[in-house]
Protein backbone atom coordinates (compact mmCIF):
# COMPACT_ATOMS: atom_id res chain seq x y z
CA UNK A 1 -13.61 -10.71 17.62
CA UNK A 2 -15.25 -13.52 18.82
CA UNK A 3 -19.08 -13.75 20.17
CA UNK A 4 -22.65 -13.42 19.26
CA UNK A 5 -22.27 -10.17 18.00
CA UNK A 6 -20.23 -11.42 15.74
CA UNK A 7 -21.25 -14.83 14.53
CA UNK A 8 -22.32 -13.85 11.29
CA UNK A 9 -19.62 -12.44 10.09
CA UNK A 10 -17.57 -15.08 8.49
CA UNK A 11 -19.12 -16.67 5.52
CA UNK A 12 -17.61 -20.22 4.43
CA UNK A 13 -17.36 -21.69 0.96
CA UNK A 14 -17.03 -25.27 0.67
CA UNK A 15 -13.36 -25.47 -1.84
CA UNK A 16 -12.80 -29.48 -1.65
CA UNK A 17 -13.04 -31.37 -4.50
CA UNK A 18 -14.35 -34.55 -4.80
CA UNK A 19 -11.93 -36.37 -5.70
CA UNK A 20 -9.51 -35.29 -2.16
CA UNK A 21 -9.01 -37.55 0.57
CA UNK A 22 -11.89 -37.13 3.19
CA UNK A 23 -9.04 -36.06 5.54
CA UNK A 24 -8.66 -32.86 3.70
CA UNK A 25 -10.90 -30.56 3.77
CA UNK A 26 -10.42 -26.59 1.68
CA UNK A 27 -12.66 -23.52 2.44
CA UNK A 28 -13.12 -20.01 1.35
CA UNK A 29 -13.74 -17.85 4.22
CA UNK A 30 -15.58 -13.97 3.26
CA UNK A 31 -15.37 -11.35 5.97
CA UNK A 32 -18.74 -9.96 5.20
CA UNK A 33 -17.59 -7.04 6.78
CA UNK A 34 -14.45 -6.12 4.48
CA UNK A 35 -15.12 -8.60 1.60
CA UNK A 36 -11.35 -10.25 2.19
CA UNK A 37 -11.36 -13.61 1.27
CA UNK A 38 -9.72 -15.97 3.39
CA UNK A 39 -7.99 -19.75 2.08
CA UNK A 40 -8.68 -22.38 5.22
CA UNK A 41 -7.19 -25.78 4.74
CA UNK A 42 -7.38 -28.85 7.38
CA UNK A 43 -5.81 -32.03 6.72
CA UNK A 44 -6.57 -34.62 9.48
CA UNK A 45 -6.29 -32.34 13.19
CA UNK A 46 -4.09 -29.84 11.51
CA UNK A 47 -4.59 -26.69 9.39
CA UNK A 48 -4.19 -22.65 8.62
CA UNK A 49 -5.86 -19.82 7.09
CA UNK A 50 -4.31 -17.43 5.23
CA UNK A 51 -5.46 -14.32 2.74
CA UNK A 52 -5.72 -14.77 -0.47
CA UNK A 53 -3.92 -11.66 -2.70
CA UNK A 54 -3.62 -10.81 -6.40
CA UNK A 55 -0.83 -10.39 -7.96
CA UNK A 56 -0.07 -7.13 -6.57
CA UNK A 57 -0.11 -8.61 -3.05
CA UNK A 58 -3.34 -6.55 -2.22
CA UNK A 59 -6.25 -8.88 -0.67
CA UNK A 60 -8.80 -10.22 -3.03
CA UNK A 61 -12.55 -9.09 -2.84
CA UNK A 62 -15.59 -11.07 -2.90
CA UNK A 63 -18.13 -9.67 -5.53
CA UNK A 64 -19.84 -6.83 -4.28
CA UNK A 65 -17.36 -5.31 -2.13
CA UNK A 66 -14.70 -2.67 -3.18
């Protein structure tokens, strides 16, 4: 999973507002492969991803992908 063959794909979004401590920090991850978009948090050394579904519980899509 991990290496240069694969460095590209994971996209990141910046999520954080403004307004959040500087401790916390939000991002939306894209597989560019699939299009599943990911929810990464980190507040001060900790943090976890996790998928981000619709309201059926299947993944959500970036635009673009199907």
């Amino acid at each position: 999973m991990f290496g240069k063959e694969n460095e590209k794909r994971f996209k990141n979004y910046n999520a954080t507002s403004k307004k959040e401590s500087k401790m916390m920090s939000n991002y939306i991850v894209v597989d560019e492969q699939t299009g599943v978009q990911y929810l990464f948090s980190a507040i001060g050394y900790s943090g976890g991803m996790t998928v981000l579904v619709d309201k059926d519980g299947k993944p959500l899509l970036a635009d673009g992908y199907k």
